[in-house]
Protein backbone atom coordinates (compact mmCIF):
# COMPACT_ATOMS: atom_id res chain seq x y z
CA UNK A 1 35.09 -6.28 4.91
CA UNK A 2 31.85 -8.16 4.17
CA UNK A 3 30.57 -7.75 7.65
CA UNK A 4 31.68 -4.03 7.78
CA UNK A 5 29.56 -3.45 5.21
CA UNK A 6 26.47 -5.19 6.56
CA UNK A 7 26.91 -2.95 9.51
CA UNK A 8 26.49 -0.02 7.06
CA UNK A 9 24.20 -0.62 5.70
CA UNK A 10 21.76 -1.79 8.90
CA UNK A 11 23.27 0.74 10.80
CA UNK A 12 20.27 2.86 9.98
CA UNK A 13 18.34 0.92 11.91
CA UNK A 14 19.59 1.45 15.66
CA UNK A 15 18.16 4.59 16.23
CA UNK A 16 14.63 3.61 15.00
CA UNK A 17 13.99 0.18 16.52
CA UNK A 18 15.17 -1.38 19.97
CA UNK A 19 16.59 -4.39 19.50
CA UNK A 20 17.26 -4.69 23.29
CA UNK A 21 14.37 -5.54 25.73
CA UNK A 22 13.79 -3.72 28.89
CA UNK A 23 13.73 -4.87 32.12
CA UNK A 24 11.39 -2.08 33.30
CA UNK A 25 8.77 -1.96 30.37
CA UNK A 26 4.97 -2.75 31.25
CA UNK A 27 3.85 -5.45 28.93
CA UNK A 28 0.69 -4.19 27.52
CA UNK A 29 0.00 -6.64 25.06
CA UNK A 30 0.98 -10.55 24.41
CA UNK A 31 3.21 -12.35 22.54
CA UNK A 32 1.58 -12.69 19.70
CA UNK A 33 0.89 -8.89 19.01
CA UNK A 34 4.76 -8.78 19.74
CA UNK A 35 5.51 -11.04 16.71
CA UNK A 36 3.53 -8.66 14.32
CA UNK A 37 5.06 -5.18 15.97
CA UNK A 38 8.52 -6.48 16.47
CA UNK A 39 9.40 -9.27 14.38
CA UNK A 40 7.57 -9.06 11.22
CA UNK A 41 8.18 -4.71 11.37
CA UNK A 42 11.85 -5.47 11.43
CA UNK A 43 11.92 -8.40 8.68
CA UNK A 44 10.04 -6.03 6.34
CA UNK A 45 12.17 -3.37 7.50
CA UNK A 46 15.42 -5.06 7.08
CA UNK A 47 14.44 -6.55 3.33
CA UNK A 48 13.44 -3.39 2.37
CA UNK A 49 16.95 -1.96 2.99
CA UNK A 50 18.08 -4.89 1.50
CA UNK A 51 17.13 -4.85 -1.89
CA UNK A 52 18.19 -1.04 -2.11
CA UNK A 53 21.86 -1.70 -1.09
CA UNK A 54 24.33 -2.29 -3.77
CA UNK A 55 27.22 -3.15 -2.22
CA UNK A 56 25.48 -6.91 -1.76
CA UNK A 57 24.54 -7.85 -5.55
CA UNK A 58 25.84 -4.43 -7.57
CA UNK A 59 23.54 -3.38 -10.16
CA UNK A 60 20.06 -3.97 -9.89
CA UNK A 61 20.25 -4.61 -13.87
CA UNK A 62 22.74 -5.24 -16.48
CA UNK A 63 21.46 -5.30 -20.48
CA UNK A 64 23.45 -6.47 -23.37
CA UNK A 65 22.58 -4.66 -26.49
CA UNK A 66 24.49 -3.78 -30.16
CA UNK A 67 26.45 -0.55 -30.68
CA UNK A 68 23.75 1.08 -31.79
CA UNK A 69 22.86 2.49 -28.04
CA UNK A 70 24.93 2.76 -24.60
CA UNK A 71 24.21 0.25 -22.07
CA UNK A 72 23.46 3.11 -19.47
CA UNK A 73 20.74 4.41 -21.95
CA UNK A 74 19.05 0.50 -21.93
CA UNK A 75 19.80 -0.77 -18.46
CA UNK A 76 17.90 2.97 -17.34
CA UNK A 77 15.12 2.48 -19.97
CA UNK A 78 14.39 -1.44 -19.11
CA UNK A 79 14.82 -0.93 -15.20
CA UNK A 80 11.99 1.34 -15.08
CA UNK A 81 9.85 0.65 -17.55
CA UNK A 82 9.80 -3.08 -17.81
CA UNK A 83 11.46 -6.60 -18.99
CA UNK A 84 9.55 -9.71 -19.89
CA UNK A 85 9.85 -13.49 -20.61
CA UNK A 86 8.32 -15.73 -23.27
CA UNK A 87 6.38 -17.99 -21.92
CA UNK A 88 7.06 -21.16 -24.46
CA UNK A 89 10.86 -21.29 -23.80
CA UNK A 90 10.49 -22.00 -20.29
CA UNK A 91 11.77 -25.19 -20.75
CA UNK A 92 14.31 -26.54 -18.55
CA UNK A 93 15.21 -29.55 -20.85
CA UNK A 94 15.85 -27.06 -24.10
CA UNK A 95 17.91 -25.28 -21.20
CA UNK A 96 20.28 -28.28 -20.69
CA UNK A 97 20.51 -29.42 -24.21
CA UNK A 98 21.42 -25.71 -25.16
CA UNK A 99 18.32 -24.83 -27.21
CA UNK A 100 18.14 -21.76 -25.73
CA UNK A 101 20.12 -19.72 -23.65
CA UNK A 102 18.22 -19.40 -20.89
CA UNK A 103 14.80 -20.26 -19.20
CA UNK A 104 12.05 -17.73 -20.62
CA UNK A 105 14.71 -16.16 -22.89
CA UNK A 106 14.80 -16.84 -26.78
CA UNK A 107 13.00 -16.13 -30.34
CA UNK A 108 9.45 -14.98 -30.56
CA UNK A 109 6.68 -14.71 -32.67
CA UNK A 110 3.97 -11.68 -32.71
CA UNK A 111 1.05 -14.02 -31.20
CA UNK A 112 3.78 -15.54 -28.46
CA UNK A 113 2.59 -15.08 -25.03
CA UNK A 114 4.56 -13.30 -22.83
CA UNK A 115 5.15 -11.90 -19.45
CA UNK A 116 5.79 -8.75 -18.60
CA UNK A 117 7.84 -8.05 -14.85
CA UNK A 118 7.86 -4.55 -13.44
CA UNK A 119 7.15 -5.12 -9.77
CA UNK A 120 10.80 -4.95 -9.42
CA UNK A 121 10.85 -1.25 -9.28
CA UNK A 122 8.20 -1.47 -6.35
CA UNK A 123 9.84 -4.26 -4.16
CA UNK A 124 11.82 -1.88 -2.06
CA UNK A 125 8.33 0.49 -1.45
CA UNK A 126 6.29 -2.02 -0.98
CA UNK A 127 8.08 -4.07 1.50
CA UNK A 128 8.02 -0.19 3.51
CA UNK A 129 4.64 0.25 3.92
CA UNK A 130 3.81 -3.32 4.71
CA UNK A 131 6.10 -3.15 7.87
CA UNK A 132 4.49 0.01 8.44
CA UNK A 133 1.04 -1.62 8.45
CA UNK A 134 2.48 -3.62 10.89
CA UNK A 135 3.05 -1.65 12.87
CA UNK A 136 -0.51 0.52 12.82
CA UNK A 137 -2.08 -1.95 15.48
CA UNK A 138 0.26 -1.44 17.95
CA UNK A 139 0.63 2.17 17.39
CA UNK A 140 -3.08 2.71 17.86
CA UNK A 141 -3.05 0.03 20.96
CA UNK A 142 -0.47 1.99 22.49
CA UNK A 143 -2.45 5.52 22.25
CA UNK A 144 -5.82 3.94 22.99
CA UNK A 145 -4.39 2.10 26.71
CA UNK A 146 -2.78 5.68 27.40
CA UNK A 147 -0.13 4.24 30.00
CA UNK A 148 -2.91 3.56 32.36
CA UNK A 149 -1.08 0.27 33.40
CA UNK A 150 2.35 2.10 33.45
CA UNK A 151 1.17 4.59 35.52
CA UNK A 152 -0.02 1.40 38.02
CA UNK A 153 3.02 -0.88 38.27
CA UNK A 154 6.05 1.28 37.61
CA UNK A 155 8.50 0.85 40.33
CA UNK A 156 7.02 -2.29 41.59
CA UNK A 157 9.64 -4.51 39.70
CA UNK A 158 11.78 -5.26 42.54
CA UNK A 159 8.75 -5.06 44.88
CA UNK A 160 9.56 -8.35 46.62
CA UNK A 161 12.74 -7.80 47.53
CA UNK A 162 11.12 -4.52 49.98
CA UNK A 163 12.56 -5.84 53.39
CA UNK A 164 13.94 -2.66 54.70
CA UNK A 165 12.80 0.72 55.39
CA UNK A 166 14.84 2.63 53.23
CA UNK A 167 14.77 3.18 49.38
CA UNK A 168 18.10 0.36 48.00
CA UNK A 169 19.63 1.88 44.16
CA UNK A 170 21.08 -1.61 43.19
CA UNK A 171 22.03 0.65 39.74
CA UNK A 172 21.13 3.12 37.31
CA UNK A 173 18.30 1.39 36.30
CA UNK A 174 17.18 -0.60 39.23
CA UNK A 175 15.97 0.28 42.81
CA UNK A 176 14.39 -1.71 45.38
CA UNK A 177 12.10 0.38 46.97
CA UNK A 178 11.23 0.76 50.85
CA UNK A 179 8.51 -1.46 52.67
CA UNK A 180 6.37 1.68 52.83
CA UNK A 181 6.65 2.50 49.12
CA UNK A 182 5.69 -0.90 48.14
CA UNK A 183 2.70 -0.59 50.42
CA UNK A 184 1.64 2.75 49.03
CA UNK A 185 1.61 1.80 46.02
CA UNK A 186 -0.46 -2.30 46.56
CA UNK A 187 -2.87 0.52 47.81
CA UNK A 188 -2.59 2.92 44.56
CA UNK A 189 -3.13 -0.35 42.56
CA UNK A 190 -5.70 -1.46 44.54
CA UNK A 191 -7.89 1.74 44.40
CA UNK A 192 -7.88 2.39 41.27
CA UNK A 193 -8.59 -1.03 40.31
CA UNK A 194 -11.69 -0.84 42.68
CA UNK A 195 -12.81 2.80 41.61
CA UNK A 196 -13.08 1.57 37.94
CA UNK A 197 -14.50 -1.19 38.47
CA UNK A 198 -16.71 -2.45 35.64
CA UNK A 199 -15.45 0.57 33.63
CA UNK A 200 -12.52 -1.36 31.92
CA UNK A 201 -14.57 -2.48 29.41
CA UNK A 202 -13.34 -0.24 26.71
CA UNK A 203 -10.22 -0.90 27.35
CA UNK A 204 -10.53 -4.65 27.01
CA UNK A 205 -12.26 -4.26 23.81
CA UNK A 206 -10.02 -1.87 22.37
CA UNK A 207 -7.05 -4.57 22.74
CA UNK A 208 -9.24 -6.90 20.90
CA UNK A 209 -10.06 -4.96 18.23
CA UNK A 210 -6.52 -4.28 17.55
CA UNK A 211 -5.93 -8.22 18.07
CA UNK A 212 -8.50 -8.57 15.25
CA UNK A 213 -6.49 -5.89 13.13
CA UNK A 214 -3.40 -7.84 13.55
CA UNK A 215 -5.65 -10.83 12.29
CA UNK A 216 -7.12 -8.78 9.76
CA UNK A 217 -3.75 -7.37 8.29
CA UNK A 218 -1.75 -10.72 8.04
CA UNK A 219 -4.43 -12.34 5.61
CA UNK A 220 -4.72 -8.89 3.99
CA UNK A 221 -0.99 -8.58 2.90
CA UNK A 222 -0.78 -12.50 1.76
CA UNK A 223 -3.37 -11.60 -0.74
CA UNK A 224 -1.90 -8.26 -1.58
CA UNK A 225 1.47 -9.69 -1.91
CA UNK A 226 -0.13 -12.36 -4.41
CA UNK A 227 -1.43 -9.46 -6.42
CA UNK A 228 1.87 -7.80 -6.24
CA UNK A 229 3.42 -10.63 -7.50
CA UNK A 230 0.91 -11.26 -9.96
CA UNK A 231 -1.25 -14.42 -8.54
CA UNK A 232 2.23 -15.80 -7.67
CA UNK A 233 2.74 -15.61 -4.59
CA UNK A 234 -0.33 -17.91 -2.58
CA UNK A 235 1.08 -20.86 -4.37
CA UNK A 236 4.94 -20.38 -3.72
CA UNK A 237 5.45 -22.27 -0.86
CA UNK A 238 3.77 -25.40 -1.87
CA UNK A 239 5.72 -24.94 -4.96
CA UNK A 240 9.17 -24.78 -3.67
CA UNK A 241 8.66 -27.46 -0.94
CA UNK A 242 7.57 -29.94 -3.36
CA UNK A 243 10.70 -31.81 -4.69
CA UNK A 244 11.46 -30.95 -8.63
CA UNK A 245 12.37 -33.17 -11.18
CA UNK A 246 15.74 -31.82 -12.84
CA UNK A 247 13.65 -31.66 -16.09
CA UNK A 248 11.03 -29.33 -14.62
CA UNK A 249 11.56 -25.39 -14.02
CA UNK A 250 12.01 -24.07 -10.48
CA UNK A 251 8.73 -21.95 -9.50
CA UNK A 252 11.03 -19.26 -8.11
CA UNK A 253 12.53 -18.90 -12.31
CA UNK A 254 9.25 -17.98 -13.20
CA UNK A 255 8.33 -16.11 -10.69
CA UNK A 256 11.78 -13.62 -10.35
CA UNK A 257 13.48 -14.42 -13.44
CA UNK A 258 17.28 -13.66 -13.54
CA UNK A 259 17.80 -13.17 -17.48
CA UNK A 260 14.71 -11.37 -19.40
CA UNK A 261 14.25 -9.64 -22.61
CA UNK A 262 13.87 -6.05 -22.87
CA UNK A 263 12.57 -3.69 -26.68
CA UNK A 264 14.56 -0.29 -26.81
CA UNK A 265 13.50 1.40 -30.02
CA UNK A 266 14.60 4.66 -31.11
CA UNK A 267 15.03 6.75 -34.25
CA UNK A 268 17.82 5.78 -36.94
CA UNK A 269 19.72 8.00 -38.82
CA UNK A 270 16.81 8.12 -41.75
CA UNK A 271 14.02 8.65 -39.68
CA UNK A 272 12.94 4.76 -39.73
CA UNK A 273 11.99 3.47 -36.11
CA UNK A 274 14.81 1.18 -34.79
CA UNK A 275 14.90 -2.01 -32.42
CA UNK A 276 16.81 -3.18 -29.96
CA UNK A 277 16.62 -5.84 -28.39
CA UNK A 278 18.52 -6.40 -25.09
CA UNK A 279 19.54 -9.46 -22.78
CA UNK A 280 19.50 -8.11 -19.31
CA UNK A 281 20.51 -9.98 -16.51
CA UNK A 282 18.16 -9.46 -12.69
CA UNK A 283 20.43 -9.50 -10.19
CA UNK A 284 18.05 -7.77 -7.72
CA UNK A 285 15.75 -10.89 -8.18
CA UNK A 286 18.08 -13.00 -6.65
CA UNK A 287 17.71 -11.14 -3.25
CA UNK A 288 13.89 -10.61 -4.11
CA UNK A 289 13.33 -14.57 -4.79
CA UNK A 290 14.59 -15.44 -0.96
CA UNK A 291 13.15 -12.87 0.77
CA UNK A 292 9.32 -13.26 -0.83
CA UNK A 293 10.24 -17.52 0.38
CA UNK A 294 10.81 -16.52 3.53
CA UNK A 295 7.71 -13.46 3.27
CA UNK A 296 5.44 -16.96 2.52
CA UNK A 297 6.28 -18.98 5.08
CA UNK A 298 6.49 -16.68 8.25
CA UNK A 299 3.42 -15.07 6.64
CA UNK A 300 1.36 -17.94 6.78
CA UNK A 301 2.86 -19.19 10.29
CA UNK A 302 1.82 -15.70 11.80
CA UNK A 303 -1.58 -16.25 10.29
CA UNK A 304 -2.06 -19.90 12.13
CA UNK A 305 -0.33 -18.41 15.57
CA UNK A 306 -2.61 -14.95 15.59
CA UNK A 307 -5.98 -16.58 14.59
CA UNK A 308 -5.28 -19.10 17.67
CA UNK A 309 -4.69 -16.05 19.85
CA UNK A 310 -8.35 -14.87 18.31
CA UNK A 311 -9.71 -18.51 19.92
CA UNK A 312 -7.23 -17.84 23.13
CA UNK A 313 -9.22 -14.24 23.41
CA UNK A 314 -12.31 -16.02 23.01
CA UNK A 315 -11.87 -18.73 25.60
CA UNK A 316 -10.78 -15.92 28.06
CA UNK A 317 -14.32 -14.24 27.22
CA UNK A 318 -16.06 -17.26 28.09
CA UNK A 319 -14.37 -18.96 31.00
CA UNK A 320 -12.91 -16.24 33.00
CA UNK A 321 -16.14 -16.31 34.36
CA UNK A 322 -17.41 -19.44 34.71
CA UNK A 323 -13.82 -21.67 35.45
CA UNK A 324 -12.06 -21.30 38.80
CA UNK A 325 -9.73 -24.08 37.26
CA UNK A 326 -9.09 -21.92 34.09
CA UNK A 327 -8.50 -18.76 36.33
CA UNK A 328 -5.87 -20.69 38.26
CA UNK A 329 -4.13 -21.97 35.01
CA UNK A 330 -4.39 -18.34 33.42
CA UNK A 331 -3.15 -16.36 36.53
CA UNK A 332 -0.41 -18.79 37.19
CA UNK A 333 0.87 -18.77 33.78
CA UNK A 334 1.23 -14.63 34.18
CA UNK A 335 2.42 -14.27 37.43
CA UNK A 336 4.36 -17.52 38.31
CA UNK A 337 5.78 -17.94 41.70
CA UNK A 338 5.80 -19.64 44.36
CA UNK A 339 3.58 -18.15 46.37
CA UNK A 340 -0.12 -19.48 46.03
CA UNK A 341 -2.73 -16.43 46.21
CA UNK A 342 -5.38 -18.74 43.74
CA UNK A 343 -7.17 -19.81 45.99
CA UNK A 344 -9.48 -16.32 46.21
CA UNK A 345 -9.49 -15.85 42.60
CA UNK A 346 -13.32 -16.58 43.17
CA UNK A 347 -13.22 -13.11 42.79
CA UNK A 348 -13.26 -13.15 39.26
CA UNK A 349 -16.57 -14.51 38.95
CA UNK A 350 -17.94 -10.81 39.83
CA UNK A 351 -15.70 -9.02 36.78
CA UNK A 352 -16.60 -8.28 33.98
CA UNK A 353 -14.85 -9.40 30.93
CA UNK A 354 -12.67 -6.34 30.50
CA UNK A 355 -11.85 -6.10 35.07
CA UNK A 356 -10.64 -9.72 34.29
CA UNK A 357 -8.32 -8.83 31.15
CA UNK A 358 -6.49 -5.07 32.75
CA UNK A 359 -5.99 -7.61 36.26
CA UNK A 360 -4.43 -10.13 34.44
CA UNK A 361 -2.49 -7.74 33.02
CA UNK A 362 -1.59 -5.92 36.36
CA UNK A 363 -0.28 -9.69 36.88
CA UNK A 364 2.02 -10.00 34.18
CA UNK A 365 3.80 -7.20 35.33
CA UNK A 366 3.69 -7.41 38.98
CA UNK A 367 6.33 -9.92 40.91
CA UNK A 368 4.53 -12.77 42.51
CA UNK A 369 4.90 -11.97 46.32
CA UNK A 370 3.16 -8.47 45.59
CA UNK A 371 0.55 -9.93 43.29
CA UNK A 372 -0.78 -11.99 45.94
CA UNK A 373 -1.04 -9.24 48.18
CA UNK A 374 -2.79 -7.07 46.10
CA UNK A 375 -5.22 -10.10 45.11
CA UNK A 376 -5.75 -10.94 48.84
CA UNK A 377 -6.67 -6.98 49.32
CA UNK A 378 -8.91 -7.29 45.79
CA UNK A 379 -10.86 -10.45 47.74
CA UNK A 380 -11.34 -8.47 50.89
CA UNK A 381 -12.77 -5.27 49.05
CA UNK A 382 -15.01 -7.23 47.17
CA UNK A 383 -16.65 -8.89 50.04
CA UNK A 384 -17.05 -5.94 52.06
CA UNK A 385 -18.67 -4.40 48.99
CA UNK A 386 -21.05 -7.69 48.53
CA UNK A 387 -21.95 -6.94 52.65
CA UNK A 388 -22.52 -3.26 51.95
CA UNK A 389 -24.78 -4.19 49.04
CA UNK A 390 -27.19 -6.47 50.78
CA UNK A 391 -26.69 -5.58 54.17
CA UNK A 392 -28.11 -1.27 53.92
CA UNK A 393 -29.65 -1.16 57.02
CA UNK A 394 -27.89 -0.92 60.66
CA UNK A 395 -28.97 -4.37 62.78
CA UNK A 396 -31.48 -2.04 65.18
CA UNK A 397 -33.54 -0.22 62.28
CA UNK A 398 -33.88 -3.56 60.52
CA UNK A 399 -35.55 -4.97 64.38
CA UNK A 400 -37.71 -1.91 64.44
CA UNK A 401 -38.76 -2.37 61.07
CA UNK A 402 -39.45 -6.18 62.10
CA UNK A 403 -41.37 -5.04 65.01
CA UNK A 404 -43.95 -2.67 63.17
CA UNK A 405 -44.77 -5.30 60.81
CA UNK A 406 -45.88 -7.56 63.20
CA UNK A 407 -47.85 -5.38 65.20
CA UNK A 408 -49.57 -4.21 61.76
CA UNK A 409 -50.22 -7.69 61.43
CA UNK A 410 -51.73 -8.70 64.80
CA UNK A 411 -55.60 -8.99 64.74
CA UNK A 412 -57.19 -5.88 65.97
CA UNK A 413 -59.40 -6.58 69.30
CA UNK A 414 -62.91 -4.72 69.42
């Protein structure tokens, strides 16, 4: 019954998000833009259903009050206008020795501080856009690189298994395709690698800039979140991994209280203004306390992985011309086989930054076998280019020209 009704609820997810990978899509990005897109999209995603489904926790809110007004009327009232705690009865000792009722919760004075909590009625939009934000990198990535890699290495999956002459339909969804096809399209790659040559630039940098969004947006929403959550949010972790004394209050009480006060007045039968005050009980905050824990942590572990992708990028700016070594480590690392085709990645010493980046890429989504190919092709391109740049003249006009300079240079005999 209980899992039936998780399905339910998450079942509005499966026609929105892919949880299954496929075996034919052109990675375009890394692993860390992945984690931002596809993991942390999803966790918002998922809490944000979460905390609007009742069938987990029931009512969001519950109030206790006198006769003197329903409990619809209060729990309506308090829910979206506000509850608070006081802030001198958050006391865990008075708790245990039955003082008061419960932590934040008891009798107050005019000049008694207090704390008001009303993000509640937020959580559910909040955590929404967030995993919308997200998302925005990748979105813009995605329009910005335009298929241009797609439109490259699609149908080149099974590229190395290309031993016969004929097309071979292993399935609906895989082919091996003929020795000619693969060669066709090593050539397709191959020219329009060469033909935009040194024009991949924007391309490169756009996938950095959206790197640095990624960046950008992960430190952003940890300090929105701790505004959200009114300053209390940067120090939660620390807080809850530190152990407690049983005499001190648990962080997450004060934080997402379960039982707060909450004023109704209204009119009385005379005219005079009435008050009520209600006990209401938070249910919602016991979903909202675990997932803003779990929010804190993964938050600041995406921070630490995606600003070392930021030094990763950087390295790659600075070596991938300057390191054979690095090149072989790199290249290896995307297109692992065994088949060796490093040892012309010389190559890479005449690309610019953003040529390096979309072939690298063109390796992480080629097989092997067909990567060294096209690399040994790459090699031979280059160096015929390097001869046609240096070598313009034919071997007999470069004689001639030889010839009349040393004549004009012989001393004239009168």
């Amino acid at each position: 019954m209980v899992a039936n009704t998780v399905f339910a609820a998450f079942a509005v997810l499966k026609d929105h998000v892919k949880f299954k990978v496929n075996q034919n899509a052109v990675a375009i990005d890394n692993i860390v833009f992945r984690l931002h897109y596809r993991i942390t999209f999803v966790l918002l995603l998922v809490a944000s259903i979460l905390v609007t489904s009742r069938q987990f926790i029931g009512e969001h809110i519950k109030c206790i009050a006198d006769n003197g007004v329903s409990s619809n009327v209060i729990e309506t009232f308090c829910f979206f206008t506000s509850t608070y705690t006081v802030v001198k009865h958050f006391n865990a000792t008075a708790v245990q020795q039955g003082d008061i009722p419960h932590l934040g919760v008891g009798p107050q004075s005019r000049d008694d501080p207090i704390i008001h909590h009303a993000y509640y009625q937020w959580v559910p939009f909040v955590l929404f856009f967030q995993a919308i934000f997200f998302y925005v990198p990748h979105y813009m990535w995605r329009k910005m690189e335009g298929n241009r890699l797609s439109a490259l290495v699609s149908g080149l999956h099974m590229a190395s298994l290309s031993l016969s002459e004929t097309e071979i339909k292993v399935n609906d969804n895989f082919k091996v395709p003929s020795r000619n096809e693969r060669d066709e399209k090593i050539q397709q790659i191959r020219i329009g690698f060469i033909n935009r040559l040194h024009l991949n630039r924007p391309w490169a940098y756009y996938l950095t800039l959206c790197e640095i969004l990624n960046f950008a947006n992960v430190i952003g929403q940890i300090y929105f979140t701790d505004f959200f959550l009114q300053g209390a949010f940067l120090g939660l972790g620390q807080a809850i991994s530190e152990s407690l004394p049983k005499d001190k209050v648990d962080p997450l009480d004060i934080v997402f209280p379960k039982v707060t006060k909450c004023i109704f007045r209204k009119y009385g039968p005379s005219g005079s203004i009435q008050k009520h005050d209600a006990l209401c009980v938070m249910a919602l905050n016991i979903v909202n306390e675990k997932i803003y824990t779990v929010l804190w942590f993964w938050f600041l572990v995406l921070a630490v992985i995606t600003g070392l992708g930021l030094v990763w990028r950087m390295l790659t700016m600075i070596l991938h011309a300057r390191s054979t070594a690095f090149n072989r480590l790199v290249f290896a690392m995307a297109c692992p086989g065994k088949y060796n085709p490093w040892n012309v990645l010389k190559v890479t010493n005449e690309y610019y930054f953003g040529d390096w980046l979309f072939l690298y890429y063109i390796a992480k989504n080629l097989d092997n076998y067909v990567f060294k190919e096209l690399l040994q092709r790459l090699a031979e391109d280059l160096e015929n280019k390097r001869h046609a740049r240096y070598n313009i003249l034919p071997t007999d006009v470069l004689e001639d020209e030889l010839l009349k300079k040393q004549w004009e240079e012989k001393p004239s005999i009168n």
